[in-house]
C-alpha atoms as a PDB file:
ATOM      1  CA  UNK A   1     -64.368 -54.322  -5.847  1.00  0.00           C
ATOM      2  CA  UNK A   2     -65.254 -57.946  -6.555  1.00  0.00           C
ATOM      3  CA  UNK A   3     -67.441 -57.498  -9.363  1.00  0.00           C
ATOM      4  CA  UNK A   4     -64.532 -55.113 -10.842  1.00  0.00           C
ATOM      5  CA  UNK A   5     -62.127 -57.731 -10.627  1.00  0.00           C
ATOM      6  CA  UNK A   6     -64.694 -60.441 -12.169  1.00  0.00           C
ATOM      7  CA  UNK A   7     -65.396 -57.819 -15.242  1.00  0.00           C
ATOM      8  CA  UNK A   8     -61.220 -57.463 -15.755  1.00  0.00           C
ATOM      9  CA  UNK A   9     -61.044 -61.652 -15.815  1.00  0.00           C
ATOM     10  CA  UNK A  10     -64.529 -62.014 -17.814  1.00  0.00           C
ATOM     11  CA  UNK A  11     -63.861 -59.801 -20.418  1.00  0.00           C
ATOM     12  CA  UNK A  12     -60.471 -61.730 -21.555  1.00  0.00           C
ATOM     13  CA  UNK A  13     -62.012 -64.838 -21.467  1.00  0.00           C
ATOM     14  CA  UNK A  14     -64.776 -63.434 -24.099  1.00  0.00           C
ATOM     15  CA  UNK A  15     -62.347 -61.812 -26.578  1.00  0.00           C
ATOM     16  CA  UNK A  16     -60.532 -65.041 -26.426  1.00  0.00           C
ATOM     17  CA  UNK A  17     -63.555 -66.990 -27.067  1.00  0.00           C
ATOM     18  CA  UNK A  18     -64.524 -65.022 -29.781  1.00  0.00           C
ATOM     19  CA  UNK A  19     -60.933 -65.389 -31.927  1.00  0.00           C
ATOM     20  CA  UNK A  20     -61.504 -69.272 -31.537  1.00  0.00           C
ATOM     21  CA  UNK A  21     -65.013 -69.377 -32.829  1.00  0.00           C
ATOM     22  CA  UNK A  22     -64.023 -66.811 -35.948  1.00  0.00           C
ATOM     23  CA  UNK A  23     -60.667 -69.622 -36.631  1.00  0.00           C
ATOM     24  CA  UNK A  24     -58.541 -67.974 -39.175  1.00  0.00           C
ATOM     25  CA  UNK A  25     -60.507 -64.399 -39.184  1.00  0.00           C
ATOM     26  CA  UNK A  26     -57.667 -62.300 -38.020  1.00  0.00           C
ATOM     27  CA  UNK A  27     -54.760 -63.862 -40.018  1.00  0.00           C
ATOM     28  CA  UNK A  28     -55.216 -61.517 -42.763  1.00  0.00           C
ATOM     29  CA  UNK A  29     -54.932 -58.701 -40.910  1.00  0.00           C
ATOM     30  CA  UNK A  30     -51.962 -60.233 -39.665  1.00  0.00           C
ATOM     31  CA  UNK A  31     -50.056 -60.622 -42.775  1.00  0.00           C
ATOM     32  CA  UNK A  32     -51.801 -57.598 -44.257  1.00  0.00           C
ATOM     33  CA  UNK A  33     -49.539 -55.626 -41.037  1.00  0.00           C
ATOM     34  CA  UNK A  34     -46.392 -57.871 -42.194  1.00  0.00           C
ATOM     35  CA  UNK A  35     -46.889 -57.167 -45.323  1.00  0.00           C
ATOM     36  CA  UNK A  36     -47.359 -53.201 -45.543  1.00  0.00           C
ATOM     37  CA  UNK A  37     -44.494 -53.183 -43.003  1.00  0.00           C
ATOM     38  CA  UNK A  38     -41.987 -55.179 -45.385  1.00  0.00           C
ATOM     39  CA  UNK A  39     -42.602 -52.740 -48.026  1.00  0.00           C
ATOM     40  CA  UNK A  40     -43.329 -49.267 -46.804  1.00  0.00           C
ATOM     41  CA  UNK A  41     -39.843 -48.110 -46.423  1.00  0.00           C
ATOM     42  CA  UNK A  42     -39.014 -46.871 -42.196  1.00  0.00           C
ATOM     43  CA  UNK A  43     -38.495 -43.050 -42.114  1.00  0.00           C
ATOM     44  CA  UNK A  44     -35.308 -42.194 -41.287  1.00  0.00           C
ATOM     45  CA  UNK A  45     -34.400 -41.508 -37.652  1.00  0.00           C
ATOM     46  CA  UNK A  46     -34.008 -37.960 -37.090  1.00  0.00           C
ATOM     47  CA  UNK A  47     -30.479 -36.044 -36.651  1.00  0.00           C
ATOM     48  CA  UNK A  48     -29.608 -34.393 -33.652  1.00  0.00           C
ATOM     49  CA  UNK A  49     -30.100 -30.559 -34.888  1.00  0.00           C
ATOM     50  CA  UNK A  50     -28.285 -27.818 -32.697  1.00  0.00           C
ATOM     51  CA  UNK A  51     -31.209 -26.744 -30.869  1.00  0.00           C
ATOM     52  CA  UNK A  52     -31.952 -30.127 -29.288  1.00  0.00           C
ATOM     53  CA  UNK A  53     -30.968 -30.192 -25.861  1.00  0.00           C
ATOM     54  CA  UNK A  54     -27.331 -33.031 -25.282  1.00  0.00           C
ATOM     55  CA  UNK A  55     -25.589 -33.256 -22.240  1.00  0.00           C
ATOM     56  CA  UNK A  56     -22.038 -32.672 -21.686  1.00  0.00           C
ATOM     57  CA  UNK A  57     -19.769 -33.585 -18.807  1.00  0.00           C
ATOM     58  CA  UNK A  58     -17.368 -30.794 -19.507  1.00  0.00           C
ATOM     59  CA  UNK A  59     -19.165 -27.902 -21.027  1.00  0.00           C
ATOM     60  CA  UNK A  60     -16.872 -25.038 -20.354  1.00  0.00           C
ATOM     61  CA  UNK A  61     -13.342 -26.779 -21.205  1.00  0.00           C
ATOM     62  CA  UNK A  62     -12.149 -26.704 -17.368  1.00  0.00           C
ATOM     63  CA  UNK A  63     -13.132 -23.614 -16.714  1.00  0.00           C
ATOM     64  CA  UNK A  64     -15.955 -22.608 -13.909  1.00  0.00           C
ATOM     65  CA  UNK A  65     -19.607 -22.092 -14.823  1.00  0.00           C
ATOM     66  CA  UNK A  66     -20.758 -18.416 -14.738  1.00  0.00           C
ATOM     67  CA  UNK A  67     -23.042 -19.253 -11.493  1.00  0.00           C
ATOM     68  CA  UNK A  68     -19.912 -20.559  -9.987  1.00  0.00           C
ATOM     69  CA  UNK A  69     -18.415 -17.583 -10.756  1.00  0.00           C
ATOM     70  CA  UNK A  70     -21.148 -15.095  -9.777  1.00  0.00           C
ATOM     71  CA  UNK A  71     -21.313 -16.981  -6.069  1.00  0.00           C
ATOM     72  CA  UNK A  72     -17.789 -16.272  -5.415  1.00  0.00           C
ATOM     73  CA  UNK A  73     -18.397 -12.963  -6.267  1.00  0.00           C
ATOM     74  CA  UNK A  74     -20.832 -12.982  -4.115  1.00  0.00           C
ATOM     75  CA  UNK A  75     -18.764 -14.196  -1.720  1.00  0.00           C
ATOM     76  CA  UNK A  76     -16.073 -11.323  -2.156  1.00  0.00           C
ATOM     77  CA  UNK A  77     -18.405  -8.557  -1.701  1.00  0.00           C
ATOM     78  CA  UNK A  78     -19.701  -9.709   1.507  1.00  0.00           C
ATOM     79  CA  UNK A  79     -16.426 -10.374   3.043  1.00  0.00           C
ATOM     80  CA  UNK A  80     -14.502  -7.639   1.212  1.00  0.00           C
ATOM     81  CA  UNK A  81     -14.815  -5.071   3.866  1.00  0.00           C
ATOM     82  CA  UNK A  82     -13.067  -7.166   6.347  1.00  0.00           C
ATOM     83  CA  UNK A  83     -10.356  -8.456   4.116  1.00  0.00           C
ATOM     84  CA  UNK A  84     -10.006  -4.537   3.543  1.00  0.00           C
ATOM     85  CA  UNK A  85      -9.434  -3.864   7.490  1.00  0.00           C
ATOM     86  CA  UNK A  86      -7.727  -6.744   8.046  1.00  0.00           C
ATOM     87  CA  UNK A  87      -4.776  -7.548   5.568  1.00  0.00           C
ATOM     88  CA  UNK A  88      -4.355  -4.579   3.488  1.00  0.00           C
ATOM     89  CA  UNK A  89      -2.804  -0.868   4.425  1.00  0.00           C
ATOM     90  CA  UNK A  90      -6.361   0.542   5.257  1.00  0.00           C
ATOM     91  CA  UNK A  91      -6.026   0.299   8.698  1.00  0.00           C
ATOM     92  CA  UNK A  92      -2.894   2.357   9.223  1.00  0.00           C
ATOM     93  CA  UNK A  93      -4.026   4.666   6.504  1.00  0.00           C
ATOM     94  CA  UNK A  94      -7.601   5.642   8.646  1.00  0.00           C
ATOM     95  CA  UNK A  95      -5.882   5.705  12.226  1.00  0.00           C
ATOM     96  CA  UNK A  96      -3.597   8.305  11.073  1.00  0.00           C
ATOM     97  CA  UNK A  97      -6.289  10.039   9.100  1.00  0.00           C
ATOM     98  CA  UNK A  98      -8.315  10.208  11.696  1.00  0.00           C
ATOM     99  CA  UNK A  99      -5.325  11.187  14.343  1.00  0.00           C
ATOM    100  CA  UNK A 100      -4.265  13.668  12.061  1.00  0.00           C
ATOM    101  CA  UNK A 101      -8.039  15.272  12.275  1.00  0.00           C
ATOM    102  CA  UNK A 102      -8.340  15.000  16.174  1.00  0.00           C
ATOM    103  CA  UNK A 103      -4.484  17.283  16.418  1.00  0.00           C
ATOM    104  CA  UNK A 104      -6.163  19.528  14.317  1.00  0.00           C
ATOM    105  CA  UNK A 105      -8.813  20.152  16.572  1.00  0.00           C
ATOM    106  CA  UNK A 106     -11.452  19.320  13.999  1.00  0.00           C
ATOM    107  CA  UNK A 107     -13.516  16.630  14.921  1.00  0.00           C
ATOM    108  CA  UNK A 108     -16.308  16.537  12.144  1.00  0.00           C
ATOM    109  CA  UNK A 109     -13.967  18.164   9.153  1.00  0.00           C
ATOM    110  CA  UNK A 110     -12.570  16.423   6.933  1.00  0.00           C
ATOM    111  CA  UNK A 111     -15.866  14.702   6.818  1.00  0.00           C
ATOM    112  CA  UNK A 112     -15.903  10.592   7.623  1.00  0.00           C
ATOM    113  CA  UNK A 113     -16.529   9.772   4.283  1.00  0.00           C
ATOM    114  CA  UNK A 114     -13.796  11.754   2.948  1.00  0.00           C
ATOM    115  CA  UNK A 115     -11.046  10.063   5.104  1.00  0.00           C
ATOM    116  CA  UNK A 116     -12.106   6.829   4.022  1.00  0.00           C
ATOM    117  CA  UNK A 117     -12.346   7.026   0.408  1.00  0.00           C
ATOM    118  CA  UNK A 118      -8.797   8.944   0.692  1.00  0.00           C
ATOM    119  CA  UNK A 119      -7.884   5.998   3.012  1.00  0.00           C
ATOM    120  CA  UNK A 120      -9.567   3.336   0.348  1.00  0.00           C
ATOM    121  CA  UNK A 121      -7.312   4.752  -2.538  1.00  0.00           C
ATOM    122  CA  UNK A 122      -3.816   4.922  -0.832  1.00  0.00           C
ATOM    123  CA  UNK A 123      -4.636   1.553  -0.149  1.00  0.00           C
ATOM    124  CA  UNK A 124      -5.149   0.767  -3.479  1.00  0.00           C
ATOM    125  CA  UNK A 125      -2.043   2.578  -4.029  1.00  0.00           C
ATOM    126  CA  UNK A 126      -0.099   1.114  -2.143  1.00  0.00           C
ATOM    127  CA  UNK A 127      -1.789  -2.947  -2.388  1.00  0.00           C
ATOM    128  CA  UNK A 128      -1.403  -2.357  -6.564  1.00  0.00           C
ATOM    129  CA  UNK A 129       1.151  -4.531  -7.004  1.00  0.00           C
ATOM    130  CA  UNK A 130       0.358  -7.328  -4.690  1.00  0.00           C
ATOM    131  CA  UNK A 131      -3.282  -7.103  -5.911  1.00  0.00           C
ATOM    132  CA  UNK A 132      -1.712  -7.844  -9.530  1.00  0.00           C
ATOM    133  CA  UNK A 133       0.283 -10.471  -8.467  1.00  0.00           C
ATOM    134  CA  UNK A 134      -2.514 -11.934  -6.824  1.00  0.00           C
ATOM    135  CA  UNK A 135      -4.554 -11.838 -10.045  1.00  0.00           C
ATOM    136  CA  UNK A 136      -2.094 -13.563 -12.497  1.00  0.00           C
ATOM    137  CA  UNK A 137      -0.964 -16.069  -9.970  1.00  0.00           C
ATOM    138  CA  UNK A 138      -4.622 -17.232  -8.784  1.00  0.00           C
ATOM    139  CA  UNK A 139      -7.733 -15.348 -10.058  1.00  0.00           C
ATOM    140  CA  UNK A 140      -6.792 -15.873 -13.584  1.00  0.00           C
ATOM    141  CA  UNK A 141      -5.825 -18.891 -13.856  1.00  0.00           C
ATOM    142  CA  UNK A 142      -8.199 -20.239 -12.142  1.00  0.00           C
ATOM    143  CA  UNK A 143     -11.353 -17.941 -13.896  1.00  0.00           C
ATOM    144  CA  UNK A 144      -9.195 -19.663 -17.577  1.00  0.00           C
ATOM    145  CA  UNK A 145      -9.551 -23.548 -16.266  1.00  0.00           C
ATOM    146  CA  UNK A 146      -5.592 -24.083 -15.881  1.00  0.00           C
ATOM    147  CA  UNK A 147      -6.476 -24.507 -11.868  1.00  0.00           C
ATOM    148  CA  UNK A 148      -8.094 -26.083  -9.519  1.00  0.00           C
ATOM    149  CA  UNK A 149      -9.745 -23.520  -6.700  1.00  0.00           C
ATOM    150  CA  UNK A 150      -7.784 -25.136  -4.036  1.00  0.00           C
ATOM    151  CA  UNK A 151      -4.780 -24.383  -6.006  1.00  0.00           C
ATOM    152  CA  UNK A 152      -5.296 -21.258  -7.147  1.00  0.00           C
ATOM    153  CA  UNK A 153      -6.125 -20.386  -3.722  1.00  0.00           C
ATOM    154  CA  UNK A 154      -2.593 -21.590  -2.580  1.00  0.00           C
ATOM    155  CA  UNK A 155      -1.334 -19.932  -5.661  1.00  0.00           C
ATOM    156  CA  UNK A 156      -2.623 -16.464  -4.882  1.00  0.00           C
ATOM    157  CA  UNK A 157      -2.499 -15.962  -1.527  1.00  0.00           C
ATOM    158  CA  UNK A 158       1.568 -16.384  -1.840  1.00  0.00           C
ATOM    159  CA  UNK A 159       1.480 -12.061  -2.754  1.00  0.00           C
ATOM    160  CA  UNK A 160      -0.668 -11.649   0.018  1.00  0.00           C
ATOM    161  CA  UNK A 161       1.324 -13.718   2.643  1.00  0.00           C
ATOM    162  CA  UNK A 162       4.610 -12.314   1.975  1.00  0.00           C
ATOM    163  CA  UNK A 163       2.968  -8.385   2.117  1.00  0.00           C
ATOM    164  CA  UNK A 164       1.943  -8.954   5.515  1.00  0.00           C
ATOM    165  CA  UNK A 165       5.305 -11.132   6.713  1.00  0.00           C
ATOM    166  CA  UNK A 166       7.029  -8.033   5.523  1.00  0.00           C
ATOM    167  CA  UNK A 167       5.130  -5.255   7.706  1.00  0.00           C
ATOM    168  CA  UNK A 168       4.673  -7.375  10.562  1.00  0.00           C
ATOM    169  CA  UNK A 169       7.193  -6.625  13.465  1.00  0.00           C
ATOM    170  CA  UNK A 170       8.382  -9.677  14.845  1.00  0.00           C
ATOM    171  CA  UNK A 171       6.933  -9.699  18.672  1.00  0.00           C
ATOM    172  CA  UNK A 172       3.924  -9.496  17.250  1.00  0.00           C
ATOM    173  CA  UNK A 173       4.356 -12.352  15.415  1.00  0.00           C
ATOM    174  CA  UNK A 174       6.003 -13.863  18.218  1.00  0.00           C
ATOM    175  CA  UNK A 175       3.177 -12.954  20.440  1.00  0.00           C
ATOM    176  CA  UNK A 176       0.352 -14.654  18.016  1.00  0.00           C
ATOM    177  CA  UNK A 177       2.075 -17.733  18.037  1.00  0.00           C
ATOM    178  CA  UNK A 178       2.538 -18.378  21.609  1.00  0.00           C
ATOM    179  CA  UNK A 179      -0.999 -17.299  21.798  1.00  0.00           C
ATOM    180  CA  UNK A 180      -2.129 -19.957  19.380  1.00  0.00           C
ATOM    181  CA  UNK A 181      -0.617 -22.295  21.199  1.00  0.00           C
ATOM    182  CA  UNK A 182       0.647 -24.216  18.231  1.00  0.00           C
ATOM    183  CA  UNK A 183       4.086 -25.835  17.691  1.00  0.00           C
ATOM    184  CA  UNK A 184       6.545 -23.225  16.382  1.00  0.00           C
ATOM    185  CA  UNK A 185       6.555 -23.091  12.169  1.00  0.00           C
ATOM    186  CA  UNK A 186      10.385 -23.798  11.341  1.00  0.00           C
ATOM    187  CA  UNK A 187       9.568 -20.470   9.340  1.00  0.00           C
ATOM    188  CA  UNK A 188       7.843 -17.537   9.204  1.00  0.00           C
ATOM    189  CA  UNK A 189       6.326 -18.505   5.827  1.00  0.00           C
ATOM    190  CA  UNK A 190       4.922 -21.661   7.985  1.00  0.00           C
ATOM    191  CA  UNK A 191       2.643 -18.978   9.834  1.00  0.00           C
ATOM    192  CA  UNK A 192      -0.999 -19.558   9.174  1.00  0.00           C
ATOM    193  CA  UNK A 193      -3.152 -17.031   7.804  1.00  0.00           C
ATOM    194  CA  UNK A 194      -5.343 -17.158  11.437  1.00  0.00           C
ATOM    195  CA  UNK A 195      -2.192 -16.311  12.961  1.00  0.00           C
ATOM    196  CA  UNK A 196      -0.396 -13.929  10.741  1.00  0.00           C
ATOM    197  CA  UNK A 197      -3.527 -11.505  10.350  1.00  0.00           C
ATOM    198  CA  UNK A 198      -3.691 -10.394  13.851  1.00  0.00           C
ATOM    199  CA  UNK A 199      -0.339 -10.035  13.960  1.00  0.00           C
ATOM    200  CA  UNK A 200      -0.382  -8.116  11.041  1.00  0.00           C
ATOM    201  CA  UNK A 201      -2.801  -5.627  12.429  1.00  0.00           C
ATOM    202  CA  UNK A 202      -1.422  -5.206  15.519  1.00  0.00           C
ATOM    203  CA  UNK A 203       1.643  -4.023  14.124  1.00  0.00           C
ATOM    204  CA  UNK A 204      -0.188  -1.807  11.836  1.00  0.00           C
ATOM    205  CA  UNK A 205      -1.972  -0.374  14.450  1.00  0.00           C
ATOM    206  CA  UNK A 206       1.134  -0.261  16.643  1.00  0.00           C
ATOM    207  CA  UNK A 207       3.158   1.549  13.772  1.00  0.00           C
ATOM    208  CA  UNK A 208      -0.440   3.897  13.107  1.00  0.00           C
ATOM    209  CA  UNK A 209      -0.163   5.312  16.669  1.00  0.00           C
ATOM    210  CA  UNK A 210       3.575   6.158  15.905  1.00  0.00           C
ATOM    211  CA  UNK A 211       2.740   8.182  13.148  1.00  0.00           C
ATOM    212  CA  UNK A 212      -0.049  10.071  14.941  1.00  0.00           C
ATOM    213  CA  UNK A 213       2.664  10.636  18.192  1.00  0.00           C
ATOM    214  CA  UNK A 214       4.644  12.665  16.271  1.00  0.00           C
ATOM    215  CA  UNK A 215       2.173  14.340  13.750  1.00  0.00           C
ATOM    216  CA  UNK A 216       0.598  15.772  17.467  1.00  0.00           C
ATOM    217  CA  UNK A 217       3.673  17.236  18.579  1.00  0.00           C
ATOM    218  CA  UNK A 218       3.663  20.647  16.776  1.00  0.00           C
ATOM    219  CA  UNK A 219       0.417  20.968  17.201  1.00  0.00           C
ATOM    220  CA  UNK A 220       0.372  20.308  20.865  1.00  0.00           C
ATOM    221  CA  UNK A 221       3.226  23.231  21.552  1.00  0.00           C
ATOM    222  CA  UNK A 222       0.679  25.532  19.406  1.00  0.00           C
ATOM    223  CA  UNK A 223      -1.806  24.806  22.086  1.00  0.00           C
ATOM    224  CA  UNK A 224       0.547  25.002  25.297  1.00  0.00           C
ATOM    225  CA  UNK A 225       1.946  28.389  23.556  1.00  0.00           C
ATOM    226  CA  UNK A 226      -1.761  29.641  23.090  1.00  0.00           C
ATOM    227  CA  UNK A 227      -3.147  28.447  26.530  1.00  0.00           C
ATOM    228  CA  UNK A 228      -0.145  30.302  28.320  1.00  0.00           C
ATOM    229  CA  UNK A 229      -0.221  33.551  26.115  1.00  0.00           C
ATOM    230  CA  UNK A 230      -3.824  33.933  27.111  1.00  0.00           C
ATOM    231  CA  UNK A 231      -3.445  33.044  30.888  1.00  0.00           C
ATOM    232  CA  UNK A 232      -0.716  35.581  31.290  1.00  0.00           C
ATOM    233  CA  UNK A 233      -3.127  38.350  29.900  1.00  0.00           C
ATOM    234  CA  UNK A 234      -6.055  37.231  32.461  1.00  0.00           C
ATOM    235  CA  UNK A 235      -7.937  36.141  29.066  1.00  0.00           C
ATOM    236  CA  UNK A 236      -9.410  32.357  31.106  1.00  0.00           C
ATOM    237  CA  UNK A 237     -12.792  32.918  29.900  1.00  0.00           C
ATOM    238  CA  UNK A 238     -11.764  32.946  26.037  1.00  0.00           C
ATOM    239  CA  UNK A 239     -11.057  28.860  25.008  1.00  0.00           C
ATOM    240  CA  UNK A 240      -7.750  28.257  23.327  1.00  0.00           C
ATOM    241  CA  UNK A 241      -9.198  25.800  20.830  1.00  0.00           C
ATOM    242  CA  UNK A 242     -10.708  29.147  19.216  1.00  0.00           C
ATOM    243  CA  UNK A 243      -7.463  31.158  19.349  1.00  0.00           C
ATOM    244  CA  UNK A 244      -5.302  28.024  18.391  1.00  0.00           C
ATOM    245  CA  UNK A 245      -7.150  26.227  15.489  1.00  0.00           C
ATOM    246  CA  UNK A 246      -6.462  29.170  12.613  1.00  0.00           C
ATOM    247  CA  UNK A 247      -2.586  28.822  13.713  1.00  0.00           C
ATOM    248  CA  UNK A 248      -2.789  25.144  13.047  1.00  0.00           C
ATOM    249  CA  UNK A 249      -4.756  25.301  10.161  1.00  0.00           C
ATOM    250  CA  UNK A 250      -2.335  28.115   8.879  1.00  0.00           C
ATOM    251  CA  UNK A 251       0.722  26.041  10.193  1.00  0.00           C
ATOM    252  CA  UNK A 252      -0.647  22.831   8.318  1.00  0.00           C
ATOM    253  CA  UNK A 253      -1.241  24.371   4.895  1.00  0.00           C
ATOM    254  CA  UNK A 254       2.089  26.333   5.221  1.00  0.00           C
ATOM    255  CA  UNK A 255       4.227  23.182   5.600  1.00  0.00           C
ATOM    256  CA  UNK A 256       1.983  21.142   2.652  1.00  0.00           C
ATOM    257  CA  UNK A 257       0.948  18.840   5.562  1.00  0.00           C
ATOM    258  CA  UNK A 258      -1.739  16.455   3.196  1.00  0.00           C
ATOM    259  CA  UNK A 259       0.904  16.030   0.870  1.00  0.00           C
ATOM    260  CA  UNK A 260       3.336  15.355   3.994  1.00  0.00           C
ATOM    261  CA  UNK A 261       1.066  12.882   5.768  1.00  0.00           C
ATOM    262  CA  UNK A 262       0.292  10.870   2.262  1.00  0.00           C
ATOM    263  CA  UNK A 263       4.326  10.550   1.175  1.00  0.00           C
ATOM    264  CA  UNK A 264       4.788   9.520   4.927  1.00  0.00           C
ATOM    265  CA  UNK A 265       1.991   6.404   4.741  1.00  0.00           C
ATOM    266  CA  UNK A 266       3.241   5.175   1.398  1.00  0.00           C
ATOM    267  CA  UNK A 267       6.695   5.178   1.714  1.00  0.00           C
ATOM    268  CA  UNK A 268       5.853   3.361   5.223  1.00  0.00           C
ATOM    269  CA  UNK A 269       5.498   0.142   2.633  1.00  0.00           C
ATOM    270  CA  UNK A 270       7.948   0.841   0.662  1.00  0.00           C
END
């Protein structure tokens, strides 16, 4: 280490030496460098060309980049099947579905899949408009630069709001709020969203089980009239479900029931 740092003093000392013993040996040089460098012209400094990498501040005009937009997408899907449960008409829709299957006396038929996809498109049905408004109030704008996210939030969740307001019964709401254990909004569009959803599905659910009381009723007499019509002719040993199912099948199809059961759910938002 020591005789490194005598070698990086030494070695100055020697080039210096050396330029005082030569005298004027390097001025040439010197003025040969000034001199070639006051007359070759300087090449001109080049242009930025379109392929050279600038930075902006504001690439996209105000709107959001396309990861931006690919996370919230991301976002959406993996939330979307509880925003579908939870503040559209799918929940109604797939208790009476599936009430509507049970009266029948068909557990497995229609299949599960089948009830929800027809359960997934009367919802889309029915949430067409509100989805719409949704979209031109806060997805677009906001996907075009004209909003903020937290406005376009604010913006779009307006259609959504005043959907559920509409279809929720008021103890419900009522219910919720004392629950939450908040000061009363002055109005019902003062509700927050954490209290207005489960209000929302309880009175869908509440309104679901309605539907499904009185879609039971016919078939229920079907099965008292079958259960009695065999135990008067000493036929115990024979189950009703086998004697009463092709009535209520036959009974179903005769009054148009699917088309009966889907005019019922959507005019339920009308």
């Amino acid at each position: 280490m020591v005789e490194a740092i005598r070698r990086s003093l030494v070695l100055p000392a020697l080039v210096a030496l050396g330029l005082l013993l030569a005298g004027t040996a390097p001025a040439p040089t010197l003025r040969l460098a000034a001199d070639v460098s006051s007359t070759v012209p300087l090449a001109p400094k080049p242009s930025p060309s379109p392929g050279m990498v600038s930075v902006q501040l504001n690439p996209n005009g105000g709107k959001p980049s396309q990861t931006i937009v690919i996370i919230l997408l991301l976002t959406v899907l993996s939330i979307a099947p509880a925003l579908l449960v939870l503040v559209t008409s799918f929940t109604k829709m797939i208790v009476v579905l599936s009430l509507l299957r049970n009266a029948l006396g068909t557990p497995t038929i229609p299949p599960n899949q089948v009830l929800a996809g027809l359960a997934l498109f009367l919802s889309i049905f029915v949430m067409s408009p509100v989805l719409s408004k949704v979209n031109d109030a806060g997805v677009q704008p906001y996907l075009k630069g004209e909003k903020q996210q937290t406005q376009a939030y604010k913006d779009g969740v307006v259609p959504l709001r005043d959907f559920m307001l509409k279809q929720t019964r008021k103890p419900e709401l009522a219910t919720m709020v004392t629950l939450s254990k908040k000061d009363k909004p002055a109005t019902p569009k003062d509700v927050p969203l954490s209290t207005l959803i489960p209000a929302f599905v309880l009175s869908e659910l509440k309104s679901a089980f309605i539907i499904g009381f009185v879609i039971f009723i016919p078939f229920l007499v079907i099965d008292l009239v079958v259960s009695s019509s065999l135990m008067s002719m000493g036929m115990m040993m024979l189950p009703p479900v086998l004697i009463s199912l092709p009535f209520k099948l036959l009974l179903f199809v005769m009054v148009d029931g699917w088309d009966l059961v889907a005019k019922a759910l959507v005019n339920s938002y009308s």
